[in-house]
C-alpha atoms as a PDB file:
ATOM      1  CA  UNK A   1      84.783 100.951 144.359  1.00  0.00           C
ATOM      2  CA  UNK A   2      84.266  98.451 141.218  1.00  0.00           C
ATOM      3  CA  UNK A   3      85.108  99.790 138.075  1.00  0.00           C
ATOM      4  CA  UNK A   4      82.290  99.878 135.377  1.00  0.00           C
ATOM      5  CA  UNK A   5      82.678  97.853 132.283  1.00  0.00           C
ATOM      6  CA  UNK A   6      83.156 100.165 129.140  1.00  0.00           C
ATOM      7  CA  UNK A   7      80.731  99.186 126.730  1.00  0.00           C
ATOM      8  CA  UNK A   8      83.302  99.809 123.882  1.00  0.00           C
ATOM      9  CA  UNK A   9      85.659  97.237 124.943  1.00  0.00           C
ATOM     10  CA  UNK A  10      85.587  93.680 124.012  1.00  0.00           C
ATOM     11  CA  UNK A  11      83.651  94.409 120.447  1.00  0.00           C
ATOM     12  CA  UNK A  12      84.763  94.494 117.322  1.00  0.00           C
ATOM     13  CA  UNK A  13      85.781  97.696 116.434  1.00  0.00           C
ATOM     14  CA  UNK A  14      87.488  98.520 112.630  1.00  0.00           C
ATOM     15  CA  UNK A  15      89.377 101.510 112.117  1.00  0.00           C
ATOM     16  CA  UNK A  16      89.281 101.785 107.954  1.00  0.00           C
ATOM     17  CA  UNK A  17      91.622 105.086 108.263  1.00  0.00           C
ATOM     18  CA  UNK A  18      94.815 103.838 109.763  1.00  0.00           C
ATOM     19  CA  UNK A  19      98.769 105.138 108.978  1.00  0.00           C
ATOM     20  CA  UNK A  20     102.165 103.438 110.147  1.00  0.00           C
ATOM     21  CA  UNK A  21     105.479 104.367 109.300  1.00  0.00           C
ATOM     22  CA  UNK A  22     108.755 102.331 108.448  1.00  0.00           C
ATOM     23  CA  UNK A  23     112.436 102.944 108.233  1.00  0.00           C
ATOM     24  CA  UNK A  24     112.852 105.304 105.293  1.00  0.00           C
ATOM     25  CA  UNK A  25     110.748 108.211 106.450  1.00  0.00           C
ATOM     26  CA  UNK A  26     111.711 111.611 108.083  1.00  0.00           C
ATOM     27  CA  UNK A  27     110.875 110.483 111.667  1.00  0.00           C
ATOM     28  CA  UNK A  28     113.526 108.588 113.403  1.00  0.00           C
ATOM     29  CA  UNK A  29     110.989 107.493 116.033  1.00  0.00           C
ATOM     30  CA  UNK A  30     108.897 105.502 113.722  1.00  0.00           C
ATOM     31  CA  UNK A  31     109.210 102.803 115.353  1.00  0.00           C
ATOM     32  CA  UNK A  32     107.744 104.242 118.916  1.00  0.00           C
ATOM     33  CA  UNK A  33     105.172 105.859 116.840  1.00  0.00           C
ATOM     34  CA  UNK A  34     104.064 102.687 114.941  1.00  0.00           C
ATOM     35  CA  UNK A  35     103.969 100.571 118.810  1.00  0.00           C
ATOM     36  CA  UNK A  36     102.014 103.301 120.051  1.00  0.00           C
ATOM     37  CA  UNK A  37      99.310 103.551 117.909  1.00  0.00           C
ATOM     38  CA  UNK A  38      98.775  99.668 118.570  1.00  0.00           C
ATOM     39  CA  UNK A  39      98.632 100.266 122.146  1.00  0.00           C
ATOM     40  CA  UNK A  40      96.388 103.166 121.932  1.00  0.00           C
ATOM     41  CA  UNK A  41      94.275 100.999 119.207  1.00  0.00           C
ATOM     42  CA  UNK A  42      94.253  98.337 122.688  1.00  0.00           C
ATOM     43  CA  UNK A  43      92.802 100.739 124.811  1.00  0.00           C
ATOM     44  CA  UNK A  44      90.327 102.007 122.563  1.00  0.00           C
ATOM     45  CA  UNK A  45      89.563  99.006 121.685  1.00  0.00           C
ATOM     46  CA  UNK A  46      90.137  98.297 118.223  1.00  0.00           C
ATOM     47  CA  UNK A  47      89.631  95.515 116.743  1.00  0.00           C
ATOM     48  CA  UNK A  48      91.412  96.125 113.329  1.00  0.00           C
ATOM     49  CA  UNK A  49      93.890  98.783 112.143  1.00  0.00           C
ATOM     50  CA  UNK A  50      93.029  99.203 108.035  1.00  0.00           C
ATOM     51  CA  UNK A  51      96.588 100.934 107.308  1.00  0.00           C
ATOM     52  CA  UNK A  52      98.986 102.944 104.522  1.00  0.00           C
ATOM     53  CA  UNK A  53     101.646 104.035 104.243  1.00  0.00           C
ATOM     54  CA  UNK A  54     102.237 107.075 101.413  1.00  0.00           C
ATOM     55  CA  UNK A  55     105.812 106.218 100.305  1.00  0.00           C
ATOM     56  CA  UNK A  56     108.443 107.918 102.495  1.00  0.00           C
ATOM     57  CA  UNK A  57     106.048 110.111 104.028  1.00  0.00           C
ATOM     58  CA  UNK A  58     108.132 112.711 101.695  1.00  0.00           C
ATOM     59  CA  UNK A  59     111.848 112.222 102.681  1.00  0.00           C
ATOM     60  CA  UNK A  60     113.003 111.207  99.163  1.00  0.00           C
ATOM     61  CA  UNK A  61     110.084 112.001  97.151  1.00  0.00           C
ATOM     62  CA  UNK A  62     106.657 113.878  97.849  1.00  0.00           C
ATOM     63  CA  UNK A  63     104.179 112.791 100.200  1.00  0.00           C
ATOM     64  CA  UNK A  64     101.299 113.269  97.937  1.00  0.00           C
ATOM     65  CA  UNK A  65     103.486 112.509  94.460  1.00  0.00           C
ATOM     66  CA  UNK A  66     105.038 109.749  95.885  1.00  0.00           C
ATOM     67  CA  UNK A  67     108.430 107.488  93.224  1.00  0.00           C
ATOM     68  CA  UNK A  68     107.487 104.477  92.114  1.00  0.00           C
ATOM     69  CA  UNK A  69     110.591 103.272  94.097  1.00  0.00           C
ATOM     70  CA  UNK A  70     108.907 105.178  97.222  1.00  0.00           C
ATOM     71  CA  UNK A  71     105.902 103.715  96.671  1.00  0.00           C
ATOM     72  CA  UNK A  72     106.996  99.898  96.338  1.00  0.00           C
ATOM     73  CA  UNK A  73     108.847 100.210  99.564  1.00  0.00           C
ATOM     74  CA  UNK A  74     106.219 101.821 101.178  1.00  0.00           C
ATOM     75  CA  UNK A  75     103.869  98.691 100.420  1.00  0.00           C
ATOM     76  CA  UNK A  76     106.484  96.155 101.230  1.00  0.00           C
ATOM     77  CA  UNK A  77     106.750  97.309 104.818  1.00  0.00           C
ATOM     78  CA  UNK A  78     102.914  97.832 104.993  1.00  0.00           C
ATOM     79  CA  UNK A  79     102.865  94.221 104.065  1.00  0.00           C
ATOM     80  CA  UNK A  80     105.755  93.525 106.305  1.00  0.00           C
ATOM     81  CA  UNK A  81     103.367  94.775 109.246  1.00  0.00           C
ATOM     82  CA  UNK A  82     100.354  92.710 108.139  1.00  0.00           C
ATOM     83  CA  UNK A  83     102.312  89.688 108.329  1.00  0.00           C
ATOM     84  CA  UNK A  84     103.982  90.999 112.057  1.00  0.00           C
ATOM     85  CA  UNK A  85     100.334  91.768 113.361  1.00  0.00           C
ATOM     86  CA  UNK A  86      98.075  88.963 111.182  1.00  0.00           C
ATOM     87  CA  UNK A  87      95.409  89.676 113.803  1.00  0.00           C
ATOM     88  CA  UNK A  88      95.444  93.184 114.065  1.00  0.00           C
ATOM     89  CA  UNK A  89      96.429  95.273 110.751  1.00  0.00           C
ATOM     90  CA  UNK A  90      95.321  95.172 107.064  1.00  0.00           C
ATOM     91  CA  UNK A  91      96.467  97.549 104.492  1.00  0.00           C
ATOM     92  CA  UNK A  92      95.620  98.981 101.822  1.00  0.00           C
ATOM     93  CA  UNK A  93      98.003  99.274  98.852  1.00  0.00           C
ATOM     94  CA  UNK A  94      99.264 103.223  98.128  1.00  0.00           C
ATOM     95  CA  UNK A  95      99.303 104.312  94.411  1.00  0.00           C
ATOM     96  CA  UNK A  96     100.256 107.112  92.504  1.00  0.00           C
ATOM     97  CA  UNK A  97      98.093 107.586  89.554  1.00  0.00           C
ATOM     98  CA  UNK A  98     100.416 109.304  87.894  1.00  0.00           C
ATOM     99  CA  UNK A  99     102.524 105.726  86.732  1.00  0.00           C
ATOM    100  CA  UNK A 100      99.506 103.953  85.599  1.00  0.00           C
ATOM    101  CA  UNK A 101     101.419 100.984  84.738  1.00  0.00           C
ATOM    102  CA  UNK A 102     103.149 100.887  88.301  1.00  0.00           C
ATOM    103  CA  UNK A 103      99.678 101.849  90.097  1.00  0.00           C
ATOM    104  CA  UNK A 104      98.268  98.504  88.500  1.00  0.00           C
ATOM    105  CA  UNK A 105     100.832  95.783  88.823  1.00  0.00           C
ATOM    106  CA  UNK A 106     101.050  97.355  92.609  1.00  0.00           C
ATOM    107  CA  UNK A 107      98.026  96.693  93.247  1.00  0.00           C
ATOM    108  CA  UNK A 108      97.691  93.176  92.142  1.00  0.00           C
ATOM    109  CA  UNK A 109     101.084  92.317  93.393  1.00  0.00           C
ATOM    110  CA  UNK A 110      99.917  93.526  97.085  1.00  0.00           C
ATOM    111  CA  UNK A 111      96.734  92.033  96.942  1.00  0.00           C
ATOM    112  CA  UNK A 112      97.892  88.825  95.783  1.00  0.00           C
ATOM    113  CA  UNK A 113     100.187  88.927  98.804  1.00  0.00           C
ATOM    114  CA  UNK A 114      96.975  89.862 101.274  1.00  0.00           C
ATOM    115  CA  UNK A 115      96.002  93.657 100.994  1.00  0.00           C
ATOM    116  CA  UNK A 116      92.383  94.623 101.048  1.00  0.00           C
ATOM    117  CA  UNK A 117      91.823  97.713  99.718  1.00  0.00           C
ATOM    118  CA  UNK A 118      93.237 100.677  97.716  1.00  0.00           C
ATOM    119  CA  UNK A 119      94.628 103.894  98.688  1.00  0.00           C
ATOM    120  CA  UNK A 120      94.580 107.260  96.925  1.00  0.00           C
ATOM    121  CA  UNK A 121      95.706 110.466  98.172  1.00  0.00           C
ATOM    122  CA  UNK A 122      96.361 113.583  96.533  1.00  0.00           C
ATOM    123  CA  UNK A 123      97.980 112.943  93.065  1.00  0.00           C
ATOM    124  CA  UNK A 124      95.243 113.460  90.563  1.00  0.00           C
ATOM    125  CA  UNK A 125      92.249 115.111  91.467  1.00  0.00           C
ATOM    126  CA  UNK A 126      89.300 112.087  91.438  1.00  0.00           C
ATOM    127  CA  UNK A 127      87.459 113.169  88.573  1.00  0.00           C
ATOM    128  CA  UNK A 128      90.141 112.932  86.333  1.00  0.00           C
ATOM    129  CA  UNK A 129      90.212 109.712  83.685  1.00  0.00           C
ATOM    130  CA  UNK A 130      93.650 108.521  84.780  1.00  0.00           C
ATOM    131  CA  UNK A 131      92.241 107.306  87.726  1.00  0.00           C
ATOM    132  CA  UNK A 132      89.694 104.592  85.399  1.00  0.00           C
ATOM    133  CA  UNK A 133      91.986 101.842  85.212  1.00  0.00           C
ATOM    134  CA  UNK A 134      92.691 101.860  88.952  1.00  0.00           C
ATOM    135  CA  UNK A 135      88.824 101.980  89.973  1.00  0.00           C
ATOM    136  CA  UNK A 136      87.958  99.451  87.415  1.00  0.00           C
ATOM    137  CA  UNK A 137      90.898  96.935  88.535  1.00  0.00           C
ATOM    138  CA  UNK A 138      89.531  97.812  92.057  1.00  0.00           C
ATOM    139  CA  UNK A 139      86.163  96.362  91.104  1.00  0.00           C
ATOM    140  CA  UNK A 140      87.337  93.076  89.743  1.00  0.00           C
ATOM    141  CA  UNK A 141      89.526  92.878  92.672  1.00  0.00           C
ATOM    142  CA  UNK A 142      86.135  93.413  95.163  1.00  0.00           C
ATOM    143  CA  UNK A 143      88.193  96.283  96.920  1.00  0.00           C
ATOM    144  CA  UNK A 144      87.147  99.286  98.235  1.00  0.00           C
ATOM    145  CA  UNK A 145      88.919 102.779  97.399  1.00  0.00           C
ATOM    146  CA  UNK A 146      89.935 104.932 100.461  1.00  0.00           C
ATOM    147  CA  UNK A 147      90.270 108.910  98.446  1.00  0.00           C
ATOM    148  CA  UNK A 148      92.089 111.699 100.680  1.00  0.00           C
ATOM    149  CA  UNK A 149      89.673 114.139 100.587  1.00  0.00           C
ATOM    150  CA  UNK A 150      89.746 118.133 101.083  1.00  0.00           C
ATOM    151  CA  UNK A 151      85.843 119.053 102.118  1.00  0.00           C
ATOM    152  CA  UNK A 152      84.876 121.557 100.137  1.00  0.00           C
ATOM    153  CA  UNK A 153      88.091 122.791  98.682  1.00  0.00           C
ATOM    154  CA  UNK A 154      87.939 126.653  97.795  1.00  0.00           C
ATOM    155  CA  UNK A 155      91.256 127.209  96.823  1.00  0.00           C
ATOM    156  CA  UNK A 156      94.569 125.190  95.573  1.00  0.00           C
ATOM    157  CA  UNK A 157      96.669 123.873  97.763  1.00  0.00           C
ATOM    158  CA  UNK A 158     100.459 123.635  97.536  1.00  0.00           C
ATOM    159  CA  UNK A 159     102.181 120.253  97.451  1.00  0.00           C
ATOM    160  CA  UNK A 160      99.000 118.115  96.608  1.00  0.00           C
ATOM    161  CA  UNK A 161      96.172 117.919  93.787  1.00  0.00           C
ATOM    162  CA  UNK A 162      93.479 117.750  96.540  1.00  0.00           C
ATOM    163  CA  UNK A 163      90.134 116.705  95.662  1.00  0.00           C
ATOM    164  CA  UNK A 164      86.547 117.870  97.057  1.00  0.00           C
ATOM    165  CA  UNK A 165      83.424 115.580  97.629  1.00  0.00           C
ATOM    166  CA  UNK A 166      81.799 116.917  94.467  1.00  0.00           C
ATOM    167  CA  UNK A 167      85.047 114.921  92.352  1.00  0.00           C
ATOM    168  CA  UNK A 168      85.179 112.019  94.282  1.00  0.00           C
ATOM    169  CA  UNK A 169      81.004 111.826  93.423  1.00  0.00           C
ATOM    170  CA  UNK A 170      81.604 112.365  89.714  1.00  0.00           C
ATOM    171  CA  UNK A 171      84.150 109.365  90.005  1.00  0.00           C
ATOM    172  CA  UNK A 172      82.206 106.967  91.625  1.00  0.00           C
ATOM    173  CA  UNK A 173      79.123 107.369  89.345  1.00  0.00           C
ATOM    174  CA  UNK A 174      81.234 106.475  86.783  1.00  0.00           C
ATOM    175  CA  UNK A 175      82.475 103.402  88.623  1.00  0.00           C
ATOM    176  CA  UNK A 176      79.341 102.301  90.345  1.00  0.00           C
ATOM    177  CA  UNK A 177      80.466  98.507  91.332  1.00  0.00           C
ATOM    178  CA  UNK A 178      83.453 100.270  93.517  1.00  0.00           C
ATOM    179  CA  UNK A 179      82.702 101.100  96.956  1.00  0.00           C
ATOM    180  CA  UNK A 180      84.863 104.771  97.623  1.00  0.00           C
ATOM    181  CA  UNK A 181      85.629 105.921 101.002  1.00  0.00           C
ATOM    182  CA  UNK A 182      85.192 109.322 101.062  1.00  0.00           C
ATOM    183  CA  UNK A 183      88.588 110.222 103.569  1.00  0.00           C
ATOM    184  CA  UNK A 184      88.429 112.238 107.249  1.00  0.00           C
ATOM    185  CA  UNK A 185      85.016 114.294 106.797  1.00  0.00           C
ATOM    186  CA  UNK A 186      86.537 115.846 110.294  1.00  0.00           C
ATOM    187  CA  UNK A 187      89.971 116.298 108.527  1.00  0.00           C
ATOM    188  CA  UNK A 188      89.682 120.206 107.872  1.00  0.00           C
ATOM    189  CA  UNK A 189      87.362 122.125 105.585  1.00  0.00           C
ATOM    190  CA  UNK A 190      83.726 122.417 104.382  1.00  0.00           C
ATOM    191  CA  UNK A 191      82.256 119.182 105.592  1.00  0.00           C
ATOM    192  CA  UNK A 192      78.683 120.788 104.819  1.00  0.00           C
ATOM    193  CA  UNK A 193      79.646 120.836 101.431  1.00  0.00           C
ATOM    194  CA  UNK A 194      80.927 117.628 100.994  1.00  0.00           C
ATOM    195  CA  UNK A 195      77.707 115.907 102.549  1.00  0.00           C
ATOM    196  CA  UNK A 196      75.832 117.958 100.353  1.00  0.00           C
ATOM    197  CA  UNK A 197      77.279 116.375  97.180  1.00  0.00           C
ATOM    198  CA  UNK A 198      77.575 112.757  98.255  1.00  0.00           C
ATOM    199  CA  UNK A 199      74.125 112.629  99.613  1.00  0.00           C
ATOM    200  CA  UNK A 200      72.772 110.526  96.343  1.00  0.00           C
ATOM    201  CA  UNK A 201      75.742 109.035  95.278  1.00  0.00           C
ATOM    202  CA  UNK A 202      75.061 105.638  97.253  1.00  0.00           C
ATOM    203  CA  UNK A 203      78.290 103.933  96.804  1.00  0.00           C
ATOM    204  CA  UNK A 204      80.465 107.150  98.850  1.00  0.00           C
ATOM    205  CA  UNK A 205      80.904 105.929 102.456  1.00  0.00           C
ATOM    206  CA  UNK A 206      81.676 108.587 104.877  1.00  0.00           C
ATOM    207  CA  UNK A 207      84.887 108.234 107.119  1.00  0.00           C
ATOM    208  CA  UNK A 208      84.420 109.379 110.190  1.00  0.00           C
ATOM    209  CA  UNK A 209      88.126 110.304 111.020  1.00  0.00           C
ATOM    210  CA  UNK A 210      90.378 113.285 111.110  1.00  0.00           C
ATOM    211  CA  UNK A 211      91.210 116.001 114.052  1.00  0.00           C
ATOM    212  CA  UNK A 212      87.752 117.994 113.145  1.00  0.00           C
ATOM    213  CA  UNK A 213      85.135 117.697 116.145  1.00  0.00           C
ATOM    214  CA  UNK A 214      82.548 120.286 115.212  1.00  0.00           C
ATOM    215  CA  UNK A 215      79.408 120.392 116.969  1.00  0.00           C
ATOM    216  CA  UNK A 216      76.586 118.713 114.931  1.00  0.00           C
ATOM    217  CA  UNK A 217      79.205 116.967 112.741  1.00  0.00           C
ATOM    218  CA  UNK A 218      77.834 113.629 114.086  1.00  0.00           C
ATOM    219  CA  UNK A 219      74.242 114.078 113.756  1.00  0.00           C
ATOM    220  CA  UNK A 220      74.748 116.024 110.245  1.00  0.00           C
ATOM    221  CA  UNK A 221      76.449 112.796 108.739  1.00  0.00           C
ATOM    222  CA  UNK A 222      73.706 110.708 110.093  1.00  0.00           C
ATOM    223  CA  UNK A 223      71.151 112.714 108.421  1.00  0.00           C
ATOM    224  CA  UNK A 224      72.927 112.978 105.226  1.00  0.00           C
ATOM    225  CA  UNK A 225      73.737 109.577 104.337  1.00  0.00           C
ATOM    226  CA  UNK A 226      72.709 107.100 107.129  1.00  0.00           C
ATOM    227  CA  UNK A 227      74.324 104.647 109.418  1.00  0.00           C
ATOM    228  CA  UNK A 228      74.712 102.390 106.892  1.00  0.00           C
ATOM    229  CA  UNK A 229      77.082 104.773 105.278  1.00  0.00           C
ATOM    230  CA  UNK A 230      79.103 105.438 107.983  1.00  0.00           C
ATOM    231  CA  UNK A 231      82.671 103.799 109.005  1.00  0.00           C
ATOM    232  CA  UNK A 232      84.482 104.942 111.936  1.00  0.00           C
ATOM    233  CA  UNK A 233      87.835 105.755 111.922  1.00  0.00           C
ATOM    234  CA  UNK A 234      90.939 108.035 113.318  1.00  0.00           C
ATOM    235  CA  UNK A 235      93.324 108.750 110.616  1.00  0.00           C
ATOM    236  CA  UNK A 236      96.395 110.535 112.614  1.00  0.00           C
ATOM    237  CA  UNK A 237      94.607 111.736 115.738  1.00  0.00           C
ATOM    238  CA  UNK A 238      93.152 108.560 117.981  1.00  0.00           C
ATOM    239  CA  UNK A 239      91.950 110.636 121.043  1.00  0.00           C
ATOM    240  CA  UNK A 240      89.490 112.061 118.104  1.00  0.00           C
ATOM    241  CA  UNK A 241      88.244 108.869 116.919  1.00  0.00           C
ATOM    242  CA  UNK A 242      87.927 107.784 120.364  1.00  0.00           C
ATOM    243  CA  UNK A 243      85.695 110.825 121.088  1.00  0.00           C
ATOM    244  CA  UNK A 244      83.405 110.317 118.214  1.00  0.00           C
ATOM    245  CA  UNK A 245      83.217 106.985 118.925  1.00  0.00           C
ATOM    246  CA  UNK A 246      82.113 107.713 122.466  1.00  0.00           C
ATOM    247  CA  UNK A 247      79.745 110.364 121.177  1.00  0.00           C
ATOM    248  CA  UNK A 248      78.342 107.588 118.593  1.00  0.00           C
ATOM    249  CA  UNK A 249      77.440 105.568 121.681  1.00  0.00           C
ATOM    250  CA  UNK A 250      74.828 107.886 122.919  1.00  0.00           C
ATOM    251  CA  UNK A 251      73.417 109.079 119.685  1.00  0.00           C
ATOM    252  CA  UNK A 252      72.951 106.293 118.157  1.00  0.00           C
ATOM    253  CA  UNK A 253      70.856 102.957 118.574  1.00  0.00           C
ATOM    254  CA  UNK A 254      72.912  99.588 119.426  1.00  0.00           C
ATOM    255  CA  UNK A 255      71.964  98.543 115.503  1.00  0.00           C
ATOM    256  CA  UNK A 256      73.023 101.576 113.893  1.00  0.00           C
ATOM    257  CA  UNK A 257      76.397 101.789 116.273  1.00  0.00           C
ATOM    258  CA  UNK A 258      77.258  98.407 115.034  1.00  0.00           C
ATOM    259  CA  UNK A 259      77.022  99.074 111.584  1.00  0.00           C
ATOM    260  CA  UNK A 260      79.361 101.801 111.917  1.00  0.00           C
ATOM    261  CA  UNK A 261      81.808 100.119 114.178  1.00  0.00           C
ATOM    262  CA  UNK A 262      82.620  97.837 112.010  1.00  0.00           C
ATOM    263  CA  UNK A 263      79.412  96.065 110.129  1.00  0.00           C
ATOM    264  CA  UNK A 264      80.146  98.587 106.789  1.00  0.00           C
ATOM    265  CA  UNK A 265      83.466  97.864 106.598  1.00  0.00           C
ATOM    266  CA  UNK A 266      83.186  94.098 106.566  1.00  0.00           C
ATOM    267  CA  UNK A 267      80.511  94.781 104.067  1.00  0.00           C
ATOM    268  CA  UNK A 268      82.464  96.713 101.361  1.00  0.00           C
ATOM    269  CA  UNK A 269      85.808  95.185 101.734  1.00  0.00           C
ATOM    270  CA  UNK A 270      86.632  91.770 100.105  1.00  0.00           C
ATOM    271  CA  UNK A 271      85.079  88.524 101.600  1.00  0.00           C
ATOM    272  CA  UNK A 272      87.112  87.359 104.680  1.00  0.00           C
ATOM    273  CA  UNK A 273      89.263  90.222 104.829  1.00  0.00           C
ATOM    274  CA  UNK A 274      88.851  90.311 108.474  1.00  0.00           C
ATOM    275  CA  UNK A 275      89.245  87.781 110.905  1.00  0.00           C
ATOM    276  CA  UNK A 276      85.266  88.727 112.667  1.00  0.00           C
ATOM    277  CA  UNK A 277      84.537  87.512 108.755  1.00  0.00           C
END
């Protein structure tokens, strides 16, 4: 019996939602965990892991209110794995808002040295000013801004200042030249709610990623904000991404697929950030 090709091999695939670990982080394993997700990224067939890494992943200081120390090594051995994998990972530099000074030379040390983007998690909520100087640094840099994001947050949660869709919109109409990617609209929560609030708000792109496969999810984010909003994604669970990404196939139309397989992303990130560029 001849095996069938799989149409989603052999394309260029981006994953903008990607995490890898390093030495100083509570899992001794990291280094099995950070060769598997490559392999699994093979199979699937990605073309391009878009990576962080949040500190020390909260060994020696908080995941989500991550040292400056924390945070500079964090970024060194993100750019350590850039420069191991040239072909196959990007990153994007990991601030805490918090140390505005060390949140800005961060970012243009990293990105001098080849980063692409910037990552914010749970520090400051994303309506809040302190985050200004990062989004308008972002825009002279051409680089888009990857927010964790709690869909439709009802309640605090301990550990983090999460953000909703509804903060992350009232940031990026104040910052209108930065492209925001709106983080894992499958990662847990109201995801009505956030695609409710971002509808209008034309420079929020919609991650796909996180462990969240609801029924209708797909065809809901579709509706809301288009294909051309879209970028696919997997966050910490690949077999979802992979799922999506096989449900993607027979929803959408070949043009509309492409755009959110990777057409977006090499849209909103900087110029020749990738090497299908």
């Amino acid at each position: 019996m001849v095996a069938r090709a799989r149409p989603y091999l052999n394309r260029v695939l981006i994953d903008v939602h990607a995490h890898f670990l390093h030495d100083r982080t509570p899992r001794a394993d990291w280094r099995e965990r950070n060769a598997s997700r490559l392999r699994a990224g093979e199979r699937i067939g990605i073309t391009v892991h878009v990576a962080s890494i949040l500190g020390s992943w909260g060994l020696t200081s908080p995941i989500y209110f991550s040292s400056p120390s924390d945070t500079t090594h964090g970024n060194d051995r993100m750019l350590a794995l850039q420069c191991e994998h040239p072909d196959r990972i990007r990153g994007y530099v990991a601030v805490n808002p918090n140390f505005t000074g060390h949140a800005l030379a961060e970012i243009a040390r990293c990105m001098n040295a080849g980063m692409i983007g910037v990552k914010l998690a749970a520090a400051r909520r994303a309506d809040d000013p302190l985050l200004d100087p990062i989004c308008r640094l972002a825009a002279e840099r051409g680089a888009p801004v990857l927010h964790h994001i709690w869909q439709g947050r009802r309640r605090e949660w301990p550990g983090q200042d999460a953000s909703n869709g509804a903060e992350l919109a009232t940031l990026a109409r104040r910052h209108p030249d930065v492209s925001f990617i709106l983080a894992h609209i499958g990662g847990g929560g109201d995801w009505l709610d956030t695609l409710h609030v971002v509808r209008d708000v034309g420079n929020v792109y919609v991650d796909l990623s996180g462990s969240g496969v609801d029924g209708g999810m797909l065809e809901t984010c579709v509706a809301a904000v288009g294909a051309p909003r879209l970028l696919w994604g997997c966050d910490l669970t690949l077999d979802t991404g992979w799922a999506k990404l096989r449900y993607l196939e027979h929803l959408l139309p070949p043009g509309d697929l492409e755009l959110i397989r990777w057409q977006n992303a090499v849209r909103i990130f900087p110029p020749g950030a990738f090497p299908a560029d």
